[in-house]
N, C-alpha and C. Protein backbone atom coordinates (compact mmCIF):
# COMPACT_ATOMS: atom_id res chain seq x y z
N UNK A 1 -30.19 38.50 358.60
CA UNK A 1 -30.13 37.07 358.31
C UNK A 1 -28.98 36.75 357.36
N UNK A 2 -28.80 37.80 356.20
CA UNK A 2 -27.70 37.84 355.43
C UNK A 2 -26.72 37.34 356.09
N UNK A 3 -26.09 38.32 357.05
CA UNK A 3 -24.44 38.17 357.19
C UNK A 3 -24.61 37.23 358.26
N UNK A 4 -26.04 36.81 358.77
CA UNK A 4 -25.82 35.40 359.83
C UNK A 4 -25.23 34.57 358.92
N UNK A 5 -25.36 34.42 357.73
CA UNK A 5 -25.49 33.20 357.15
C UNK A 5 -23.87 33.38 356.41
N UNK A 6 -23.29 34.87 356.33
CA UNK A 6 -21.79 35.07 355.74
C UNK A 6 -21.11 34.96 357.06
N UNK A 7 -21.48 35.16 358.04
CA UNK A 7 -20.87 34.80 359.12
C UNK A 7 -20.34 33.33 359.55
N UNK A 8 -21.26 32.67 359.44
CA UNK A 8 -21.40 30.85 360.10
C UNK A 8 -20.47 30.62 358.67
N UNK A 9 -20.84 31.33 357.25
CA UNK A 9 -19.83 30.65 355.82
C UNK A 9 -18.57 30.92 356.57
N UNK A 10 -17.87 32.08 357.02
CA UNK A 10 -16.62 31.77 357.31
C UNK A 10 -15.71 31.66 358.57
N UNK A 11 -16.74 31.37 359.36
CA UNK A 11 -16.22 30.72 361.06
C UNK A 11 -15.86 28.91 359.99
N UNK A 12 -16.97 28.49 359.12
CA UNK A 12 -17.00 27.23 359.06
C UNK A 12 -15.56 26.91 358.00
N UNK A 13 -15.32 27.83 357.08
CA UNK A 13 -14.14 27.96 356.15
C UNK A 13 -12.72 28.06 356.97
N UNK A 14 -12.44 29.21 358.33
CA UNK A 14 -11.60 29.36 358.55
C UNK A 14 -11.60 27.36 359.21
N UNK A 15 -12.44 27.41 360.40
CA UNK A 15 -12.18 25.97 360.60
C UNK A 15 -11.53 25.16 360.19
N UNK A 16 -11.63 24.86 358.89
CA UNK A 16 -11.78 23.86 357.97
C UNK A 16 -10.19 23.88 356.93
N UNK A 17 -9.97 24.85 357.30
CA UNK A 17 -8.72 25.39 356.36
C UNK A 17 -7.57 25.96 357.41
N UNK A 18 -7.67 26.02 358.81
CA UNK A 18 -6.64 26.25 359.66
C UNK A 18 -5.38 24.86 360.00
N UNK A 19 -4.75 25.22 360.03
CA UNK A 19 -3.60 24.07 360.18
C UNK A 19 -3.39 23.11 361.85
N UNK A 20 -3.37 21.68 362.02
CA UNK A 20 -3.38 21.38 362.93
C UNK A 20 -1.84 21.70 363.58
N UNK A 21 -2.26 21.04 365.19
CA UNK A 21 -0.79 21.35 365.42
C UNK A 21 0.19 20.08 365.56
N UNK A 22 0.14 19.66 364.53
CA UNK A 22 1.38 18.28 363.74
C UNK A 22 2.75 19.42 363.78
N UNK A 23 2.35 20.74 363.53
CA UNK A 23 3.96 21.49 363.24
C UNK A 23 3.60 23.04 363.44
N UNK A 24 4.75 23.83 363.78
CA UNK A 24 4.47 24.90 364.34
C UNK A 24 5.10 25.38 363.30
N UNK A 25 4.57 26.52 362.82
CA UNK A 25 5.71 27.61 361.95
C UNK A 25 5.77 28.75 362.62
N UNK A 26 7.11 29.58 362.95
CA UNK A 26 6.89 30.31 363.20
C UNK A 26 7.93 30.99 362.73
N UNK A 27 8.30 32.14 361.83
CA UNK A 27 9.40 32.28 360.77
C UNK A 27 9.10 31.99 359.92
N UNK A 28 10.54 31.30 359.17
CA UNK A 28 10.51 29.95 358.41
C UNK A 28 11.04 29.13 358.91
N UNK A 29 11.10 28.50 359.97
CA UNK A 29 11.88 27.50 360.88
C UNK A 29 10.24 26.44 360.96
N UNK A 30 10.09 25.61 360.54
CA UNK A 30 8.98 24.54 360.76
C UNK A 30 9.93 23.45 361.67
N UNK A 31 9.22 23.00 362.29
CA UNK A 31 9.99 22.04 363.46
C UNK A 31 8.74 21.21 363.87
N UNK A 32 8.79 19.66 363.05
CA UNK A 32 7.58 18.92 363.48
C UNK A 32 7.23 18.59 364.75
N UNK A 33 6.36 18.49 365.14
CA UNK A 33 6.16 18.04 366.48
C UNK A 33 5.68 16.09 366.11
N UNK A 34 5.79 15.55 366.68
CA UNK A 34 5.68 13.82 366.08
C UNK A 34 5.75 13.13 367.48
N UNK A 35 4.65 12.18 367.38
CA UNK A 35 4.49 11.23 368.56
C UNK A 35 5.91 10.25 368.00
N UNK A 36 6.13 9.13 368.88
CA UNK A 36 7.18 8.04 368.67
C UNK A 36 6.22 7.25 367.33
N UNK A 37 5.10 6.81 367.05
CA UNK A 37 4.52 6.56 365.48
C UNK A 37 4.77 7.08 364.68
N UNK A 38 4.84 8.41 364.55
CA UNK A 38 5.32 9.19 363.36
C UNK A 38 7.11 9.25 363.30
N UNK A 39 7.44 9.46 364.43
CA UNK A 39 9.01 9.37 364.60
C UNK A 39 9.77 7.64 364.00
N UNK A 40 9.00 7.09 364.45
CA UNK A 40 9.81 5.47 364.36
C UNK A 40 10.49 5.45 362.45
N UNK A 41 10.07 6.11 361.67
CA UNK A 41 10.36 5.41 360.06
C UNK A 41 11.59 6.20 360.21
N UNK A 42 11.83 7.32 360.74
CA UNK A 42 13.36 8.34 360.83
C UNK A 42 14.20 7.33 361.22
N UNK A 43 14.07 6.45 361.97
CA UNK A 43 14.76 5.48 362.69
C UNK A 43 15.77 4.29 361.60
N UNK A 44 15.02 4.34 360.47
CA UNK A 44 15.21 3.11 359.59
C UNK A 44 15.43 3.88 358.06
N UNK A 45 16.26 2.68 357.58
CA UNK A 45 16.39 3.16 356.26
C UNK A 45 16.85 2.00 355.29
N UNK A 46 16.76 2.19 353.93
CA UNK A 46 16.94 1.16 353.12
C UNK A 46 18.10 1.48 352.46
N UNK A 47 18.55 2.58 352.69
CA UNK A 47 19.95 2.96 351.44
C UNK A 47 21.06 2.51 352.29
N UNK A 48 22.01 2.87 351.36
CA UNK A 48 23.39 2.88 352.03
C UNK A 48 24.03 3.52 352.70
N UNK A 49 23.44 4.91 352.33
CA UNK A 49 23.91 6.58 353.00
C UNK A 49 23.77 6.18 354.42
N UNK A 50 24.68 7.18 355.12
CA UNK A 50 24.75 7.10 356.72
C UNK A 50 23.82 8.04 356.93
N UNK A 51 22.68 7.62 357.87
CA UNK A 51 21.79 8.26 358.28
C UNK A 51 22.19 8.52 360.02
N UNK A 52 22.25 9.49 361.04
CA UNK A 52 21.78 9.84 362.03
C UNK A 52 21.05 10.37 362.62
N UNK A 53 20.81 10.23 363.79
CA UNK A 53 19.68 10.53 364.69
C UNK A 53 20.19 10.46 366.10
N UNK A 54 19.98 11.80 366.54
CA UNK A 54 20.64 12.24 367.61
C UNK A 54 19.42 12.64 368.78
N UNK A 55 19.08 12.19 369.47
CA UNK A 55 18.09 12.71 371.04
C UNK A 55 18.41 13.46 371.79
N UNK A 56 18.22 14.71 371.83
CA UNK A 56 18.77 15.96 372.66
C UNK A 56 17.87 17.09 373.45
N UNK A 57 18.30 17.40 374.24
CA UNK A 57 17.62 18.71 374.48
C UNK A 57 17.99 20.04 375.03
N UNK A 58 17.17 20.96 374.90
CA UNK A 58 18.41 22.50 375.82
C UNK A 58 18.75 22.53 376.61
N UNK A 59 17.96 22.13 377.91
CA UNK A 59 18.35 21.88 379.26
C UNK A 59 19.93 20.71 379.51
N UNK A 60 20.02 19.73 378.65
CA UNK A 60 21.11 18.97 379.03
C UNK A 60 22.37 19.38 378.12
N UNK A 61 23.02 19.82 379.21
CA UNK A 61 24.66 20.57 379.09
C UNK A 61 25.13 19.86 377.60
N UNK A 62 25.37 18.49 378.03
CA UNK A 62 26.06 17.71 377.21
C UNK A 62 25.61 17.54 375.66
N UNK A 63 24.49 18.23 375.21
CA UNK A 63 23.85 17.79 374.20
C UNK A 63 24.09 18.91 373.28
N UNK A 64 23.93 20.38 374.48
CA UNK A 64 24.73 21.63 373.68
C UNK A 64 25.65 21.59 372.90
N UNK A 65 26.53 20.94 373.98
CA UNK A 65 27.72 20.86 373.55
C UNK A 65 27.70 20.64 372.15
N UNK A 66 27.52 19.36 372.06
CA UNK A 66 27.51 17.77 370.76
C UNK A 66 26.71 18.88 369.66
N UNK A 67 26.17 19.84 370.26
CA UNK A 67 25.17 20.15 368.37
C UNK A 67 26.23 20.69 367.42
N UNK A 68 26.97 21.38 368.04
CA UNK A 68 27.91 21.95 367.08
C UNK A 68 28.84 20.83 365.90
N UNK A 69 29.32 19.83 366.25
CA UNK A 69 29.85 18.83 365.90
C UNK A 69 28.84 18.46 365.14
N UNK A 70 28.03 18.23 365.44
CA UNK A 70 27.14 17.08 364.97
C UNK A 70 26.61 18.49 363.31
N UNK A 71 26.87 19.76 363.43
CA UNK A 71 25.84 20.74 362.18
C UNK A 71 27.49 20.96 361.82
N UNK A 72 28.61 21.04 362.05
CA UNK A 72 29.70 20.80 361.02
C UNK A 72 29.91 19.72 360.72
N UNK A 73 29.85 18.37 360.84
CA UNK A 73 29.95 17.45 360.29
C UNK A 73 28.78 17.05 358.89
N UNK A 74 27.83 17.98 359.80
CA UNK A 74 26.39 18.02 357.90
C UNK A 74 26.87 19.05 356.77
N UNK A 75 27.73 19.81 357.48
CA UNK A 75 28.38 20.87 356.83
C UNK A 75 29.44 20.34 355.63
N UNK A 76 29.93 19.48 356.23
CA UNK A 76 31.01 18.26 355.45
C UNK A 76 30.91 17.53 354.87
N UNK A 77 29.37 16.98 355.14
CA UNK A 77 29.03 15.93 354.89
C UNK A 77 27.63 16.23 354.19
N UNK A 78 27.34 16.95 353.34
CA UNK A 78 25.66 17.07 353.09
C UNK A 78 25.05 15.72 352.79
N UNK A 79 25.60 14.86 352.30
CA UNK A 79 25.00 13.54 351.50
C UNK A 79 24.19 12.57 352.74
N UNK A 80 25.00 12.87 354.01
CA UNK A 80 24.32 11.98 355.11
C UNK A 80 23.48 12.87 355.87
N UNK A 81 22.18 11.87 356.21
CA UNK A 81 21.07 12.29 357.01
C UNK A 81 21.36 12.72 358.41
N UNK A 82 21.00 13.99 359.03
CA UNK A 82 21.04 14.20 360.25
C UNK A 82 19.79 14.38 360.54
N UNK A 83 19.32 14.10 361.94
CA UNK A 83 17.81 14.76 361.86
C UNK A 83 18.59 14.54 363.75
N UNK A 84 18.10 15.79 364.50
CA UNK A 84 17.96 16.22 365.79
C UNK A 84 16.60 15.70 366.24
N UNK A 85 16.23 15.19 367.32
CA UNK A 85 14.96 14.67 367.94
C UNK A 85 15.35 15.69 369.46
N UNK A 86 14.40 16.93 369.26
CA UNK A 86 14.36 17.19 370.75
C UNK A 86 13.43 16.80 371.50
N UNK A 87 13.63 16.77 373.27
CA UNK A 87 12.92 16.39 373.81
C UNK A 87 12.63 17.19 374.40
N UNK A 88 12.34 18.63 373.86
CA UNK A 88 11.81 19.56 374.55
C UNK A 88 10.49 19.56 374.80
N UNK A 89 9.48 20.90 375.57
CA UNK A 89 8.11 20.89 375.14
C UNK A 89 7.79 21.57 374.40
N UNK A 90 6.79 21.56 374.05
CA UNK A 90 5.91 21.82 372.47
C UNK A 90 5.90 23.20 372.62
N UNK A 91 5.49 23.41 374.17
CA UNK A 91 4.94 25.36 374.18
C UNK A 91 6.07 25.95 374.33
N UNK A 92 7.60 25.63 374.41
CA UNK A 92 8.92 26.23 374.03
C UNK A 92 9.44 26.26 372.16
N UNK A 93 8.52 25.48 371.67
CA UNK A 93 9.07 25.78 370.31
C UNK A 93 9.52 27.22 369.83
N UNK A 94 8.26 27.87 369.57
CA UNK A 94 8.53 29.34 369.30
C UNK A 94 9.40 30.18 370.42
N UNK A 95 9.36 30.15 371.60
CA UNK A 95 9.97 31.15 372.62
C UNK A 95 11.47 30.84 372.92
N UNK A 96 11.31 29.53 372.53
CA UNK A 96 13.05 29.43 373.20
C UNK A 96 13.60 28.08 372.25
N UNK A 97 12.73 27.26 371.98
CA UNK A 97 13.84 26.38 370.88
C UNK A 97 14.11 26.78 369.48
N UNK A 98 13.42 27.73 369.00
CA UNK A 98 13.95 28.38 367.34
C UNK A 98 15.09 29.41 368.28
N UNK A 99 14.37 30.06 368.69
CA UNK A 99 15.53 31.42 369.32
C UNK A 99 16.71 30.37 369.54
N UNK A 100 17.53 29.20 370.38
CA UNK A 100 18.09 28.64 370.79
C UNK A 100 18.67 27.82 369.98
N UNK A 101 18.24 27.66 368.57
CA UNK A 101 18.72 27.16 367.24
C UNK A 101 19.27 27.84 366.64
N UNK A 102 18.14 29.00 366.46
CA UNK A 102 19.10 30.20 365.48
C UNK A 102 20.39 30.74 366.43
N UNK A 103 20.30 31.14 367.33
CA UNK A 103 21.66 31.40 368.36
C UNK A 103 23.03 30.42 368.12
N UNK A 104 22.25 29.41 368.42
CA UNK A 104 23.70 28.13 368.15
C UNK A 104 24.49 28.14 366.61
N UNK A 105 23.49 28.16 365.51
CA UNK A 105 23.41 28.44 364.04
C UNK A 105 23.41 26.83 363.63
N UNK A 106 22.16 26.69 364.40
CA UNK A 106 21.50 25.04 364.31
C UNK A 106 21.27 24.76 362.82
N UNK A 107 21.01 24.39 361.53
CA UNK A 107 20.33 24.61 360.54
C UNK A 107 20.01 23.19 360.31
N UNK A 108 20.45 22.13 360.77
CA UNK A 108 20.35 20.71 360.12
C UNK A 108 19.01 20.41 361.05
N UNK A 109 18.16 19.37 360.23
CA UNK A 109 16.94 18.86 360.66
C UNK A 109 16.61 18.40 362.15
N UNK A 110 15.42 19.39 362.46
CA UNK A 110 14.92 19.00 364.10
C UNK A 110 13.78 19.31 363.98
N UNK A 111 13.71 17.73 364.63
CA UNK A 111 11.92 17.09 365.20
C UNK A 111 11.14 17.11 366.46
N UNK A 112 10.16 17.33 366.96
CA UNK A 112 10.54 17.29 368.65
C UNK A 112 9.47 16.50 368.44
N UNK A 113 9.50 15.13 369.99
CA UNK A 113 9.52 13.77 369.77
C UNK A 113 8.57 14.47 371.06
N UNK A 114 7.64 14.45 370.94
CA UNK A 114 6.22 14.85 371.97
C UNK A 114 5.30 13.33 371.98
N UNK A 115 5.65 12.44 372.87
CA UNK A 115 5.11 10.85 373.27
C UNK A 115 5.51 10.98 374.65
N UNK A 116 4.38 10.90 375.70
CA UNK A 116 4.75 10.66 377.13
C UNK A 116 5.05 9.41 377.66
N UNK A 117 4.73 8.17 376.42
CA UNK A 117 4.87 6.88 377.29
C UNK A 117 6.68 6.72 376.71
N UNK A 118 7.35 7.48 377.04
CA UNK A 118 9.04 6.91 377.03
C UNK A 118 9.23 5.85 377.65
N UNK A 119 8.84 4.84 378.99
CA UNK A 119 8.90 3.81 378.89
C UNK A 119 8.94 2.69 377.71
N UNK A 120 8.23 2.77 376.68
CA UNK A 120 7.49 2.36 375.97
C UNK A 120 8.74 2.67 374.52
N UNK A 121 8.55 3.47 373.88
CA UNK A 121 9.39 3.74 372.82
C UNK A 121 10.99 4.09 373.36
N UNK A 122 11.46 4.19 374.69
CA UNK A 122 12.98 3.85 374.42
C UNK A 122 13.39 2.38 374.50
N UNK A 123 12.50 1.69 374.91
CA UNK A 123 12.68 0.14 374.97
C UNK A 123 12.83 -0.10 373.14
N UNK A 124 12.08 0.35 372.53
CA UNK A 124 11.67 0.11 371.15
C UNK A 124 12.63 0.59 370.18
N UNK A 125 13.45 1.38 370.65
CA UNK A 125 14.90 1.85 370.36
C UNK A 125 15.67 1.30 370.42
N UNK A 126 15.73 0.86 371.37
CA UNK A 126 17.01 0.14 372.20
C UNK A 126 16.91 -0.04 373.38
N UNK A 127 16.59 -1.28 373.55
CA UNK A 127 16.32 -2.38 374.96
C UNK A 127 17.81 -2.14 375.71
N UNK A 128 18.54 -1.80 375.43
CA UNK A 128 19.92 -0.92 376.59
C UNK A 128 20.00 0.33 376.54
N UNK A 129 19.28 1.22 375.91
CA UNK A 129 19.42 2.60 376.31
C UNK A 129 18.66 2.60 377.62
N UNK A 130 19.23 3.61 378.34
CA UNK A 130 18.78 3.99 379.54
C UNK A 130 17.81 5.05 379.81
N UNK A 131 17.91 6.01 378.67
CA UNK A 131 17.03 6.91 378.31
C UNK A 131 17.59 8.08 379.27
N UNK A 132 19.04 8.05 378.72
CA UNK A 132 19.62 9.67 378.97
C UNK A 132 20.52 10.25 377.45
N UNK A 133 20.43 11.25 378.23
CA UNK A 133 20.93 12.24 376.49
C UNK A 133 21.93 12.69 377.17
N UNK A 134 22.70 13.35 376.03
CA UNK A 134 22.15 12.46 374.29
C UNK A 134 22.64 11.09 373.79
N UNK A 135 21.85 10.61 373.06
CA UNK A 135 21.60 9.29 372.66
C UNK A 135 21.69 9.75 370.61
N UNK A 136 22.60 8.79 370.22
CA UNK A 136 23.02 8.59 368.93
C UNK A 136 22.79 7.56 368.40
N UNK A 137 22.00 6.92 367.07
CA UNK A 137 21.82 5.99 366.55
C UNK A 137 22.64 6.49 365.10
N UNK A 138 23.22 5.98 364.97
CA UNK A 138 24.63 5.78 363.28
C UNK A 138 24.03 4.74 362.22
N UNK A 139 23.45 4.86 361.38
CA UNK A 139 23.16 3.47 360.44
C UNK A 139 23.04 3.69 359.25
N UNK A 140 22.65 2.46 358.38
CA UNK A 140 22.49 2.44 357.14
C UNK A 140 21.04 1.22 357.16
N UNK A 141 21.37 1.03 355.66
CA UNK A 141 20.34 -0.53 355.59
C UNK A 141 20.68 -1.53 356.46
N UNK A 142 22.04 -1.57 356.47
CA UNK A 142 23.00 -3.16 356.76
C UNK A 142 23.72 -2.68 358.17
N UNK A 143 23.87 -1.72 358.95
CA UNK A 143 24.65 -1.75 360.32
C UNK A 143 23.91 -0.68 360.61
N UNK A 144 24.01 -1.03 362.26
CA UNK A 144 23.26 0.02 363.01
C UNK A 144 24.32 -0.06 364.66
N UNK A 145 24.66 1.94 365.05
CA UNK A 145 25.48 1.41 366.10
C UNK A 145 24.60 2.65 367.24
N UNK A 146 24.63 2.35 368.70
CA UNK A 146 24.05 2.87 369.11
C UNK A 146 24.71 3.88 370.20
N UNK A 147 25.04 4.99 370.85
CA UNK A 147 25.60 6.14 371.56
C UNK A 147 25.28 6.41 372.44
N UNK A 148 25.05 6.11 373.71
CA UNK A 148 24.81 6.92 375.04
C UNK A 148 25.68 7.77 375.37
N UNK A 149 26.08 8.40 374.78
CA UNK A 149 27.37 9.23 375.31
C UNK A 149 27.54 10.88 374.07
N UNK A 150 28.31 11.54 374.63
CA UNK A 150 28.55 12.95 373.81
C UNK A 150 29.79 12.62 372.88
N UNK A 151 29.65 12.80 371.72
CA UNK A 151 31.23 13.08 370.79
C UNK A 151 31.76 14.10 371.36
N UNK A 152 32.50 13.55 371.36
CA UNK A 152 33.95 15.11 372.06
C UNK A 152 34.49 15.98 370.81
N UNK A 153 34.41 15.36 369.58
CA UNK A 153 35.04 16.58 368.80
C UNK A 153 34.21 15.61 367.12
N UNK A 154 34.63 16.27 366.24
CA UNK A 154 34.04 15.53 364.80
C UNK A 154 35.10 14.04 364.40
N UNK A 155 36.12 14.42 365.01
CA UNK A 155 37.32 12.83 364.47
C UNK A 155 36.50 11.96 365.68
N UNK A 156 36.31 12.03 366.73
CA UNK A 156 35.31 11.05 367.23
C UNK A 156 33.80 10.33 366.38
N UNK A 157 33.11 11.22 366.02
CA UNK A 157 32.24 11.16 365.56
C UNK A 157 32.39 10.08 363.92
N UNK A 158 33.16 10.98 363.44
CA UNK A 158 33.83 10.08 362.13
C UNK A 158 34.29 8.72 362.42
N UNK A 159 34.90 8.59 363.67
CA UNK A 159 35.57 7.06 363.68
C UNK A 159 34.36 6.40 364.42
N UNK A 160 33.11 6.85 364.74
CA UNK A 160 31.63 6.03 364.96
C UNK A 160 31.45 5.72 364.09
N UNK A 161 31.07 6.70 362.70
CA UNK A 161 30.87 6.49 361.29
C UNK A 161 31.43 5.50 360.59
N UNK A 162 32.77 5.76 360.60
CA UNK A 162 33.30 4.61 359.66
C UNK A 162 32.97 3.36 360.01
N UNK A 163 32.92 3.17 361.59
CA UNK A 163 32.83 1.38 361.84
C UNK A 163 31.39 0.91 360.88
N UNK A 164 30.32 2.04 360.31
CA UNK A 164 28.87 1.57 359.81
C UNK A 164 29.48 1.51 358.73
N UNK A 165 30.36 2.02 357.73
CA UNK A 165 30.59 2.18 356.23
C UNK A 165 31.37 0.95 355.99
């Protein structure tokens, strides 16, 4: 009866104290997983600093490309926000999107944006995105510019930038 009762104590402890799956760790690479509710405040900001937000994923050529640019320019730039939104799936985090980060030598901030109604939140983005990647939002408090398209090199990217500063 004893260890019935040390038993049920820590089936009910581990329960209770295990981590949901809001975020995967696996390493030290944490990579949130976030519906478009939790994602939308990344979107906005009150400072002045140039914040971006880039929509990407492994499968699309063009987005490969753009990461490199986009983690030397944070390299240059630490003061401005980058945050990566993949649109990968959740059960590739550990097997192939850390492996596929650390490979590239990804290090700047990535979220993966797990919401199936994309109808719904790319309208809420931007009522002209089409909802292909990658997709770039550039802003501050006071200007906001929006990217359907790949930077070809970092002096591209910079002359997006400046038009917000």
């Amino acid at each position: 009866m004893y260890k019935n009762i040390l038993i049920l104590i820590a089936v009910l402890f581990l329960g209770f104290t295990t981590k949901s799956n809001s975020q995967i760790n696996t390493n030290t690479t944490k990579i949130p997983v976030l519906n478009f509710d939790a994602l939308e405040p990344l979107l906005y900001t009150d400072s002045e600093e140039i914040h971006i937000v880039n929509f990407w994923a492994m499968w699309c050529a063009h987005c490969v490309k753009e990461l490199p640019i986009l983690q030397e320019y944070q390299k240059q730039h630490p003061n401005v926000k980058i945050t990566l939104v993949s649109l990968d799936f959740t059960e590739d985090i550990a097997t192939k999107l850390k492996p596929f980060l650390k490979k590239k030598g990804i290090t700047t901030q990535v979220v993966l944006l797990d919401d199936p109604d994309s109808n719904t939140w790319i309208d809420k983005i931007n009522p002209n995105w089409s909802g292909s990647i990658p997709f770039t939002i550039i802003f501050n408090a006071k200007k906001r510019s929006f990217h359907e398209r790949m930077f070809e090199n970092i002096e591209d990217l910079e002359n997006e930038i400046n038009k917000i500063n």
